[in-house]
Protein backbone atom coordinates (compact mmCIF):
# COMPACT_ATOMS: atom_id res chain seq x y z
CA UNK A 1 -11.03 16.06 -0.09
CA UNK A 2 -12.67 13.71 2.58
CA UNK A 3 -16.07 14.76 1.25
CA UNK A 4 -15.25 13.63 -2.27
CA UNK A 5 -13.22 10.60 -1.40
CA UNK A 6 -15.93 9.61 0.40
CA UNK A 7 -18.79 10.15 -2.50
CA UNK A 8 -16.53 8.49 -4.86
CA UNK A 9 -15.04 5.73 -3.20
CA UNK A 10 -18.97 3.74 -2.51
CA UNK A 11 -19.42 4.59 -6.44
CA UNK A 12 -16.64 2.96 -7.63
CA UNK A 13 -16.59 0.13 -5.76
CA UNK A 14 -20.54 -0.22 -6.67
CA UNK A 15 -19.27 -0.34 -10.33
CA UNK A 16 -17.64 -3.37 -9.69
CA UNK A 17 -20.11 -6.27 -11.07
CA UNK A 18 -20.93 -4.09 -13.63
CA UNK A 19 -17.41 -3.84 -15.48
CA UNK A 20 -18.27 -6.07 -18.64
CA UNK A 21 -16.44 -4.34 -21.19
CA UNK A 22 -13.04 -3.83 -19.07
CA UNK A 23 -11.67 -6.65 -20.97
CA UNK A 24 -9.71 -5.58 -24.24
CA UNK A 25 -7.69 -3.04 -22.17
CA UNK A 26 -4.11 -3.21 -23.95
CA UNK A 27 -1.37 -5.10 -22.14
CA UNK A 28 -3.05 -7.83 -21.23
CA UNK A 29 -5.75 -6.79 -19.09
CA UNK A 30 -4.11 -4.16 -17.21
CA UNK A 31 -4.66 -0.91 -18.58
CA UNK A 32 -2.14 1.16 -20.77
CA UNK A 33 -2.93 4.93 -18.79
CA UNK A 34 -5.10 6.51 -16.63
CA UNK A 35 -6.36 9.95 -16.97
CA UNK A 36 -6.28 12.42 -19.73
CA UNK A 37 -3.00 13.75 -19.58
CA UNK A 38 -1.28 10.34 -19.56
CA UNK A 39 -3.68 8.89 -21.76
CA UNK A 40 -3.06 11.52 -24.53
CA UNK A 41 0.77 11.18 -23.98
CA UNK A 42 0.28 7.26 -25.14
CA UNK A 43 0.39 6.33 -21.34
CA UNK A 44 4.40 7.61 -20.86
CA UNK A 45 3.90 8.64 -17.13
CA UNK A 46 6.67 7.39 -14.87
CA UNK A 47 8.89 10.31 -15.35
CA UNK A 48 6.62 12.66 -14.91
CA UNK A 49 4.79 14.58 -12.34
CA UNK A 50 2.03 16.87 -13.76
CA UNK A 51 -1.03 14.86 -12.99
CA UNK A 52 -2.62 12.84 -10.27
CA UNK A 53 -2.28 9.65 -12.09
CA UNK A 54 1.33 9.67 -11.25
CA UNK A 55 0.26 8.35 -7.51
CA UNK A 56 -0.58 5.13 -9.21
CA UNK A 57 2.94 5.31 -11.65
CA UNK A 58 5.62 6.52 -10.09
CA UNK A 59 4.75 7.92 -6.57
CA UNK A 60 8.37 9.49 -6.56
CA UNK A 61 7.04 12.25 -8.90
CA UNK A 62 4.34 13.51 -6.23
CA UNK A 63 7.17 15.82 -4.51
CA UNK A 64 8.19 17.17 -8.10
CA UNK A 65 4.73 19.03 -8.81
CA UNK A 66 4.77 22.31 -10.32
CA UNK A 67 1.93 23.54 -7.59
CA UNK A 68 1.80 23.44 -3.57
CA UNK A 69 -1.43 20.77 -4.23
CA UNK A 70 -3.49 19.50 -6.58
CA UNK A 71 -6.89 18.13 -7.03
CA UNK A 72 -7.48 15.80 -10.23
CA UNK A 73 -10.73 14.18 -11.12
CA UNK A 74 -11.22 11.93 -13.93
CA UNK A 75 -13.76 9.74 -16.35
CA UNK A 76 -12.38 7.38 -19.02
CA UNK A 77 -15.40 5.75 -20.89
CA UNK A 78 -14.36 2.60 -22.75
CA UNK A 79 -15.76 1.18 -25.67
CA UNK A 80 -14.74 -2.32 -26.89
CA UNK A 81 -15.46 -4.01 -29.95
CA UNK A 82 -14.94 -8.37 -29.97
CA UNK A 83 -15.22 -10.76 -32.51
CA UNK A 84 -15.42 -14.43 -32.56
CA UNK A 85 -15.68 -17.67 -34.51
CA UNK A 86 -15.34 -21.06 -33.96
CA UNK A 87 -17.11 -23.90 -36.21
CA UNK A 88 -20.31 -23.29 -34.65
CA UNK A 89 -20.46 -19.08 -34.32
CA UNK A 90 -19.74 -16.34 -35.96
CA UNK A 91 -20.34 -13.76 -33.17
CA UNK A 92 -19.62 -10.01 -31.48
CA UNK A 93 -19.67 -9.15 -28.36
CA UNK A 94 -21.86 -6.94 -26.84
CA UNK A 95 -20.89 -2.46 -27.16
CA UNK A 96 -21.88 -0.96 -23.94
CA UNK A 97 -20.10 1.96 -23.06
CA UNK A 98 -18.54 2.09 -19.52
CA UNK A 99 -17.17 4.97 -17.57
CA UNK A 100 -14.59 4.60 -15.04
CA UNK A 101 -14.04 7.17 -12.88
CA UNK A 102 -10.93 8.29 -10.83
CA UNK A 103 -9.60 10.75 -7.94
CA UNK A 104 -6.29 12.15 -6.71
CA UNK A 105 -5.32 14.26 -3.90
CA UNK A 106 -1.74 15.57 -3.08
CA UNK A 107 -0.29 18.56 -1.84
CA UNK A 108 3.83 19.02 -0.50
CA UNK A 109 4.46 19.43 2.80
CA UNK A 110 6.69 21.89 4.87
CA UNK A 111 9.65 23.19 2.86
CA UNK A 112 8.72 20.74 -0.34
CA UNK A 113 10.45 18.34 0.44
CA UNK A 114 7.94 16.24 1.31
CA UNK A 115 4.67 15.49 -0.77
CA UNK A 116 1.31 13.56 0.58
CA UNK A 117 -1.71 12.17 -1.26
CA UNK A 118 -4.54 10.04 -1.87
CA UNK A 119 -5.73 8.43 -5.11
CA UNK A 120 -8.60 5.78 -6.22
CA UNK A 121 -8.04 4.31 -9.14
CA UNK A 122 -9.03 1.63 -11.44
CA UNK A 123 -6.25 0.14 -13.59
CA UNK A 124 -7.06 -3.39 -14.46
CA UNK A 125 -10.35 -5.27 -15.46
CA UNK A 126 -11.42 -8.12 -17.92
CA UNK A 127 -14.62 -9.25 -19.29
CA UNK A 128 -16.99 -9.76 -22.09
CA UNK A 129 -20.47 -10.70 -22.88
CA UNK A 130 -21.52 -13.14 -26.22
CA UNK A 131 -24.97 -14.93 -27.02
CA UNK A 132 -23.24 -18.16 -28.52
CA UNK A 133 -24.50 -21.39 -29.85
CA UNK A 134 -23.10 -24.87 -27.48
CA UNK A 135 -23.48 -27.94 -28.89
CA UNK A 136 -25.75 -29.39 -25.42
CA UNK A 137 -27.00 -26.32 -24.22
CA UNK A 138 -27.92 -24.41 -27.44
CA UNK A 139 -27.78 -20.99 -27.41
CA UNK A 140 -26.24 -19.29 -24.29
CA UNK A 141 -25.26 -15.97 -23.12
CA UNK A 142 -21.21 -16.10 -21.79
CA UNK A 143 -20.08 -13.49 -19.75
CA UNK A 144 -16.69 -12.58 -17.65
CA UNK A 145 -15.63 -9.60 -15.37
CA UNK A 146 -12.70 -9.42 -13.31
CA UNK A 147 -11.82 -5.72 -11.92
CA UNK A 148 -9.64 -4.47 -9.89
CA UNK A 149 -9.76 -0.96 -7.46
CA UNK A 150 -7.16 0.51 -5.89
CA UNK A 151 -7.24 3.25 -2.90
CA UNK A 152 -3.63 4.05 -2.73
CA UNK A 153 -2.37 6.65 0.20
CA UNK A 154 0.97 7.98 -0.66
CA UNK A 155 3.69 9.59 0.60
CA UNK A 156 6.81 10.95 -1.57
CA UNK A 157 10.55 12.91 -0.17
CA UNK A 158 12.80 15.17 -1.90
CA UNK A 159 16.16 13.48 -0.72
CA UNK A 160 18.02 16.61 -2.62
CA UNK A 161 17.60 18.94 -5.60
CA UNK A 162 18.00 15.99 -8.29
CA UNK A 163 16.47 12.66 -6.22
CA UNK A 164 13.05 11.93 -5.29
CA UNK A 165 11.90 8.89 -4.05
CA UNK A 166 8.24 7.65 -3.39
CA UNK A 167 5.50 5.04 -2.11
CA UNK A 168 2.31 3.51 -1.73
CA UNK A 169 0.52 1.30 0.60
CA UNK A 170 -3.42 0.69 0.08
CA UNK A 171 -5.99 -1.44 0.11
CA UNK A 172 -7.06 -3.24 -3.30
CA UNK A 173 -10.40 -4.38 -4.22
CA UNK A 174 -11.16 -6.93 -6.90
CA UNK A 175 -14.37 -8.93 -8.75
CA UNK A 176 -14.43 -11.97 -10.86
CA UNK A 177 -17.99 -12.95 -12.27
CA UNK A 178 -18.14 -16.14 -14.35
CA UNK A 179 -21.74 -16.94 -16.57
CA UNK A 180 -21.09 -19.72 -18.92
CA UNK A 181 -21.43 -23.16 -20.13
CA UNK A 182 -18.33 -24.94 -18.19
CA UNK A 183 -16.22 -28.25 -18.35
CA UNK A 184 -14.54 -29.58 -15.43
CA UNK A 185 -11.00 -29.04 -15.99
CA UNK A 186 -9.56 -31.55 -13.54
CA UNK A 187 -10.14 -35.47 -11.13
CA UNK A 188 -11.69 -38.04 -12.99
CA UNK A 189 -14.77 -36.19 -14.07
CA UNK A 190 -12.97 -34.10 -16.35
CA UNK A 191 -14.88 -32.93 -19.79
CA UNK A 192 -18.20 -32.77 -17.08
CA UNK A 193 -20.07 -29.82 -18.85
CA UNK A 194 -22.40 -27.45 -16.68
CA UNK A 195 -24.04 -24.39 -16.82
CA UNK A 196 -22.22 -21.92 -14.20
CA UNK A 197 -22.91 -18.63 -12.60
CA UNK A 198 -19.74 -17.56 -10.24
CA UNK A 199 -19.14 -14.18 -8.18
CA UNK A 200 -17.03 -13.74 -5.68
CA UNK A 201 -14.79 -10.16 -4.41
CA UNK A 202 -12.24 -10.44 -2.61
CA UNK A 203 -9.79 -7.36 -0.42
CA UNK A 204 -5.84 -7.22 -0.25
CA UNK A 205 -2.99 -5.03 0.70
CA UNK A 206 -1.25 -3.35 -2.41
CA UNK A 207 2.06 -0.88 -2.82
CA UNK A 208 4.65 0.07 -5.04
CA UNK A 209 7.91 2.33 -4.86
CA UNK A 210 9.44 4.38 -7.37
CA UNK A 211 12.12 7.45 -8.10
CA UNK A 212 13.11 9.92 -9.75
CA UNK A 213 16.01 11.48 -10.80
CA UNK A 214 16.77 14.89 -12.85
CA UNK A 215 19.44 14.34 -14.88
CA UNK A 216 19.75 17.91 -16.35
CA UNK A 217 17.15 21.24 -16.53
CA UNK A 218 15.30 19.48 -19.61
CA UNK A 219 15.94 15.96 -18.56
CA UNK A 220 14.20 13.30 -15.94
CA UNK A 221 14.06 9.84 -15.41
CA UNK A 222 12.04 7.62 -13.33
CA UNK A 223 11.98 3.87 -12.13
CA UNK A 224 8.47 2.73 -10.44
CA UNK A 225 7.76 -1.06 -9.11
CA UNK A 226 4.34 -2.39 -8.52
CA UNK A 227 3.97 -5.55 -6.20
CA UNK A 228 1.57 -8.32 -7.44
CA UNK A 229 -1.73 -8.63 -5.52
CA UNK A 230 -2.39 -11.86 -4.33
CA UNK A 231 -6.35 -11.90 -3.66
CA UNK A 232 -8.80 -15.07 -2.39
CA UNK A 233 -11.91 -14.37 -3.73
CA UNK A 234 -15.05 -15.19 -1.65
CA UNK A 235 -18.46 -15.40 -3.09
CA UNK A 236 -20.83 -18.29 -4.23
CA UNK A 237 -21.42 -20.26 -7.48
CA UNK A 238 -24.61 -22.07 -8.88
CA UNK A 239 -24.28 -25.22 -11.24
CA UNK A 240 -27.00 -26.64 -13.56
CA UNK A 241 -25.66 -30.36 -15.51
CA UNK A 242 -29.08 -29.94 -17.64
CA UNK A 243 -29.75 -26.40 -18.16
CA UNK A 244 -33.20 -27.10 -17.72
CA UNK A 245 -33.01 -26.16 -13.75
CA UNK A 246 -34.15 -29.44 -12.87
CA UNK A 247 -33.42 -29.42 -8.71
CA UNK A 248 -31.68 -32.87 -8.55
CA UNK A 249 -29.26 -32.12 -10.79
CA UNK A 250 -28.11 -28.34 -10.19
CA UNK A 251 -26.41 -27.31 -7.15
CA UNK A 252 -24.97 -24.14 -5.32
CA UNK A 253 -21.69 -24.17 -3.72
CA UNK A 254 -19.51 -21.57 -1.56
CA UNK A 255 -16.56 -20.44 -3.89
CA UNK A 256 -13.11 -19.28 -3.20
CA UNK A 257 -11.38 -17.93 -6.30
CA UNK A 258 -7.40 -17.42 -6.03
CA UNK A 259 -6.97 -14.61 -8.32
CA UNK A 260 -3.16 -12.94 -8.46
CA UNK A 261 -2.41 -9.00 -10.69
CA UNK A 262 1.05 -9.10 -11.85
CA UNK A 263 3.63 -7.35 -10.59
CA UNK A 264 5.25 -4.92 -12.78
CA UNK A 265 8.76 -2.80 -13.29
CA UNK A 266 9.14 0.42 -15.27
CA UNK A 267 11.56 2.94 -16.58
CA UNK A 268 10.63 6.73 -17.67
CA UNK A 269 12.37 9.42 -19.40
CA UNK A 270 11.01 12.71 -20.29
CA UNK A 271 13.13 15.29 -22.23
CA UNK A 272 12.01 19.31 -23.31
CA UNK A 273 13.66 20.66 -26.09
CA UNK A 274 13.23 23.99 -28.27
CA UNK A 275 11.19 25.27 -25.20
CA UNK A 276 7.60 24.08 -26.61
CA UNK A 277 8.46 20.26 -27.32
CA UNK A 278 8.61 17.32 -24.65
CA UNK A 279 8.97 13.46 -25.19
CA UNK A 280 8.48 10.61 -22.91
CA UNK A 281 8.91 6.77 -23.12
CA UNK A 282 8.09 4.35 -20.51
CA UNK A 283 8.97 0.98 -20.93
CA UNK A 284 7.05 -1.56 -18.74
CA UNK A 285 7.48 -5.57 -17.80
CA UNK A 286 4.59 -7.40 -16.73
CA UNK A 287 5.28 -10.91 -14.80
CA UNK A 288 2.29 -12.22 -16.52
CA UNK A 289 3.90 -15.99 -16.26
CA UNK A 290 3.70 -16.27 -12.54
CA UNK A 291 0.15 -14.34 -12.05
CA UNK A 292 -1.49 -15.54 -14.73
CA UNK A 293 -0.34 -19.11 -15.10
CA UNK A 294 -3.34 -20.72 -13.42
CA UNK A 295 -6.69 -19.76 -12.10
CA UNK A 296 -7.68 -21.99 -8.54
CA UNK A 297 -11.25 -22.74 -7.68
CA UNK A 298 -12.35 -24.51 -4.33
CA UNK A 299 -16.04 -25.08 -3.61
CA UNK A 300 -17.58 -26.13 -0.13
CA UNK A 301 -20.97 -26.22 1.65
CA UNK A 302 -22.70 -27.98 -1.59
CA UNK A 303 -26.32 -28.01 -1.59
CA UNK A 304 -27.29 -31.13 -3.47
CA UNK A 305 -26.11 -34.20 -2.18
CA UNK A 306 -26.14 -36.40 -4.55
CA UNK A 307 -23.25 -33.86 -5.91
CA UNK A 308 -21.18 -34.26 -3.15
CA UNK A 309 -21.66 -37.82 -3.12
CA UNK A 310 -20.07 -38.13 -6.66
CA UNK A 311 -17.60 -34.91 -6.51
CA UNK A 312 -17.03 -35.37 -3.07
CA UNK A 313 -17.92 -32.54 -0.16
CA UNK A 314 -14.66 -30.22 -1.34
CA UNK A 315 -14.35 -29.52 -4.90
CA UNK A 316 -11.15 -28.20 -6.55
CA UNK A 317 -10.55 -27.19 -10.38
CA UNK A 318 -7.55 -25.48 -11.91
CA UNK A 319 -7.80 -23.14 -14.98
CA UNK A 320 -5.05 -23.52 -16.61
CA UNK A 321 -3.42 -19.74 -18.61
CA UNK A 322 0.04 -20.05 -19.00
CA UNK A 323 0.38 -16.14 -20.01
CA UNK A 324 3.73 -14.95 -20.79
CA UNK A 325 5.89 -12.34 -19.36
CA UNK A 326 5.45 -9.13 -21.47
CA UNK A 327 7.20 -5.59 -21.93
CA UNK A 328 4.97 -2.88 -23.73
CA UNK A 329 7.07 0.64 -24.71
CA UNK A 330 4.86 3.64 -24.30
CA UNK A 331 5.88 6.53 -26.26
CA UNK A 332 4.61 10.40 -25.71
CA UNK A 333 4.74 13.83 -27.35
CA UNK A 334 3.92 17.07 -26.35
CA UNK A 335 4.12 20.36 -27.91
CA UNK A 336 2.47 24.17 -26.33
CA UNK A 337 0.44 25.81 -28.14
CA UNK A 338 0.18 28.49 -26.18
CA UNK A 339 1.78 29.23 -22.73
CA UNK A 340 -1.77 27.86 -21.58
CA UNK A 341 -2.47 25.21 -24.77
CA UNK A 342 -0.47 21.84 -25.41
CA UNK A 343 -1.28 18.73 -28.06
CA UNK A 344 -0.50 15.69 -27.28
CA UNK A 345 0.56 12.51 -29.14
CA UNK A 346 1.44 8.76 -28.32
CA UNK A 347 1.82 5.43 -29.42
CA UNK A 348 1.98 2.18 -27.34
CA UNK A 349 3.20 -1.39 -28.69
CA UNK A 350 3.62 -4.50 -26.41
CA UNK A 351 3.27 -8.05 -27.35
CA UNK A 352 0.12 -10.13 -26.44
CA UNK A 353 0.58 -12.46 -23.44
CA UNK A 354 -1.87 -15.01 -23.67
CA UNK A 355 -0.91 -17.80 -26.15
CA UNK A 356 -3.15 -19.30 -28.70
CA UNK A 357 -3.76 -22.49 -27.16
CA UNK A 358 -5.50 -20.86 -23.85
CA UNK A 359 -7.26 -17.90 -25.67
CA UNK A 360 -11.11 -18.08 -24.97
CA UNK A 361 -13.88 -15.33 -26.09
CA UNK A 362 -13.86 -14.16 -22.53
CA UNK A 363 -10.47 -13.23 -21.90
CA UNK A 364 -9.17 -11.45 -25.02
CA UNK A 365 -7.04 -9.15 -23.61
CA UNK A 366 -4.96 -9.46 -27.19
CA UNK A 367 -4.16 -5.72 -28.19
CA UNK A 368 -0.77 -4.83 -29.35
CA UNK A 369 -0.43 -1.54 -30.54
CA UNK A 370 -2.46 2.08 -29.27
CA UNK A 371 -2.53 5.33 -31.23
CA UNK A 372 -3.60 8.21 -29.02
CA UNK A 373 -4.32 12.32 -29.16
CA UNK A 374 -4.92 14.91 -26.47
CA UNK A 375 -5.54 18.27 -25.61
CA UNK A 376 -5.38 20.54 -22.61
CA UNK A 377 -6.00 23.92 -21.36
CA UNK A 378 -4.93 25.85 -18.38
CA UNK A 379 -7.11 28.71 -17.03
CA UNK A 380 -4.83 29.83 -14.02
CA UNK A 381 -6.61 27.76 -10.92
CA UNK A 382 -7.95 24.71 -12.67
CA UNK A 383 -7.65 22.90 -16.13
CA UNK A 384 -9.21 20.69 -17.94
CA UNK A 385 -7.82 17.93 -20.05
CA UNK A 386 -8.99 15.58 -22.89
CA UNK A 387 -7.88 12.66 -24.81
CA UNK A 388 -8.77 9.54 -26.99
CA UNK A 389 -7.17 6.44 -27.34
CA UNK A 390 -7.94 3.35 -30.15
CA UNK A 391 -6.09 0.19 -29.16
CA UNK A 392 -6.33 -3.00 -32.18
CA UNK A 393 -4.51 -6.28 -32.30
CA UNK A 394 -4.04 -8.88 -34.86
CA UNK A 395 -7.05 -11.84 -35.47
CA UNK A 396 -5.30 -14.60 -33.81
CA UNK A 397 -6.43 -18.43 -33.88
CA UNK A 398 -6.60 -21.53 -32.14
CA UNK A 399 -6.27 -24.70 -33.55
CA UNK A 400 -6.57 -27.15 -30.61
CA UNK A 401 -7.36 -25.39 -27.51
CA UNK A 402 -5.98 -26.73 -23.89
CA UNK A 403 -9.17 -26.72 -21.86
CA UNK A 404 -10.65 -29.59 -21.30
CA UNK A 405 -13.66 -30.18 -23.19
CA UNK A 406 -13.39 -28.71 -27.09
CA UNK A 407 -15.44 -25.87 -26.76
CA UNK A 408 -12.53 -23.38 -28.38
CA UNK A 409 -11.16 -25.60 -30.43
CA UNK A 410 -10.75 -24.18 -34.01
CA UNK A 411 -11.48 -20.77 -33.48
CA UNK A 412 -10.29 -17.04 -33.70
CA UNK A 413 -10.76 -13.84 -31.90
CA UNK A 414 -10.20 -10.34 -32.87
CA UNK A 415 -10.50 -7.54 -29.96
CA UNK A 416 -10.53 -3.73 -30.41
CA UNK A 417 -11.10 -0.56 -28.13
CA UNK A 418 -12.10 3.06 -28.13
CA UNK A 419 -11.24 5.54 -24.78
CA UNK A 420 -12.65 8.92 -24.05
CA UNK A 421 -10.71 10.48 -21.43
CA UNK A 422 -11.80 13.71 -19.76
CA UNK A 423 -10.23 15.36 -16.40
CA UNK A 424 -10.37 18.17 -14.57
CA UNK A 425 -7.71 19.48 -12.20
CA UNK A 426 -7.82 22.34 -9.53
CA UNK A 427 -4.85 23.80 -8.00
């Protein structure tokens, strides 16, 4: 387990700046499932406890496994598919596929009772990449990433035969990347457009806590809460007023970016009927309003003075969001095959978060609904799982857009998203 945690940790933290396409994830930006057996089940996980994902869930469900321990190992490969328009482009954003791997470890402890694990996982990213057309700068790439890793020890206790409860607390990594043409947002140069290149990662404690309880043979629920990450972002960002590089009027700065993943509150059920049937539902709230209400940028150490001497040595700009709180409702079927065969089914529907009048091409983390199929097949010591996802929301349109400057004004944006999920557990 150490060897592999320690191959796989490096590699997915090197994935970081590269995570362009994590944007159109559905719920926002934080993803609907993780893993293949979730994934197929339309991301109902939180009363469950037949798959490593469940660490990053409901931790409360590590205790409940079916096996002493359990080894799970996991690539979803996203592909995203963005469209926009304003009164100057007619664009798509760039298809690159982009895997995302994941671990788990766990294995109970003693007389059961107690359960112990490690996952690494990576459940929430934005980001997208467009050649557009700007009125001064002409034709420009844009491009966003934010991502966010987490390495999430756990530890899980059977308090009797019907009540588990669970925990984590882990370290979270995350990675914002800004390439764009920009307009001050804030102070009395407001509307000032640049050319800007941010990147900046930033570390922070994580955990959540969650239970279960088994209602009857057939029957489980679950609660799980996941704390908000509060992260300051530390990296550097280059200006250019022209575009043309000219020295005495680009600068580079030290950035701090204050960057905050919601905190979120779920309720499972699972229920097995007729011996070869099982459904789940999850039913999730995001506090979207307090994470993502603003985005806070501070810049120091300038290396132009003639910038300091008109924006003054400490810069400060506020992005304004204003996201709203959402609730998505994650529905799953099962049904064996075979004692060693199951299909799986789901469907996920939550409302979009970010209102019209913030939207921009490179945050459209806009789906709504999820369709999603699986299969899986036990061969005694190991199995291996797959699944597929497609995740669509409506075209939705801004008519006057609140950052400062015009540049989304009049515009609309359509996302979509395809997931391959393939995993492979040992026992």
């Amino acid at each position: 387990m150490t060897r592999t945690l320690a191959m796989l940790l490096p590699a997915l933290i090197a994935t970081l700046p590269w995570l362009d396409p994590c944007a159109v994830r559905a719920q926002g930006v934080v993803r609907d499932s993780v893993g293949a057996i979730s994934s197929g089940r339309g991301g109902a996980n939180i009363a469950h406890s037949d798959n490593g994902a469940i660490i990053l869930d409901n931790p409360a469900g590590l205790v409940n496994m079916a096996v002493p321990r359990r080894f799970d190992l996991g690539l979803d490969t996203l592909f995203t598919d963005l469209d926009y328009t304003d009164l100057q482009n007619n664009a798509d954003g760039e298809v690159v596929p982009f895997p995302l791997p994941q671990f788990a470890y766990a294995e109970k402890a003693g007389n059961g009772r107690w359960a112990y694990g490690v996952g690494v996982f990576a459940p929430a990213g934005f980001g997208a990449t467009y050649k557009l057309d700007h009125l001064l700068y002409g034709k420009r790439n844009y491009q966003s990433v934010g991502a966010l890793i987490k390495i999430l020890p756990t530890l899980a206790y059977k308090i009797d035969d019907r009540l588990s409860v669970g925990g984590t607390f882990g370290l979270a990594v995350s990675h914002a990347r800004l390439h764009e043409p920009f307009n001050l947002q804030t102070g009395l140069l407001a509307g000032l457009p640049t050319l800007v290149d941010l990147e900046a990662t930033g570390f922070a404690p994580t955990w959540s806590a969650g239970l279960q309880y088994e209602l009857t043979e057939d029957t489980t629920i679950g609660l799980a809460y996941r704390a908000e990450t509060r992260f300051r972002l530390d990296g550097d960002l280059r200006c250019d007023v022209t575009g043309t590089g000219f020295p005495l009027l680009a600068s580079a700065y030290d950035a701090r970016v204050d960057l905050v993943w919601p905190g979120s509150l779920g309720l499972g059920v699972k229920h097995r009927f007729a011996k070869k049937h099982q459904v789940s539902a999850d039913v999730v709230w995001f506090d979207w309003s307090h994470a993502f209400d603003k985005l806070d940028l501070k810049l120091t150490h300038g290396s132009n003075p003639l910038f300091d001497m008109i924006l003054g040595r400490k810069v400060r700009d506020r992005l304004l969001l204003d996201w709203r709180d959402s609730v998505a409702l994650r529905v799953g079927y099962e049904y064996d095959i075979t004692p060693k065969d199951v299909l799986r089914l789901g469907y996920i529907y939550h409302r979009n978060p970010i209102p019209d009048h913030t939207l921009c091409p490179l945050l459209m983390g806009t789906l709504e609904h999820a369709f999603s199929v699986g299969y899986g097949h036990d061969w005694g010591e190991w199995r291996m799982d797959v699944g597929y996802q497609y995740s669509f929301g409506p075209t939705n349109h801004v008519s006057r857009s609140s950052f400062v400057g015009g540049d989304f004004d009049f515009s609309t944006g359509k996302a979509q998203a395809h997931w391959l999920f393939v995993g492979f557990s040992f026992f």
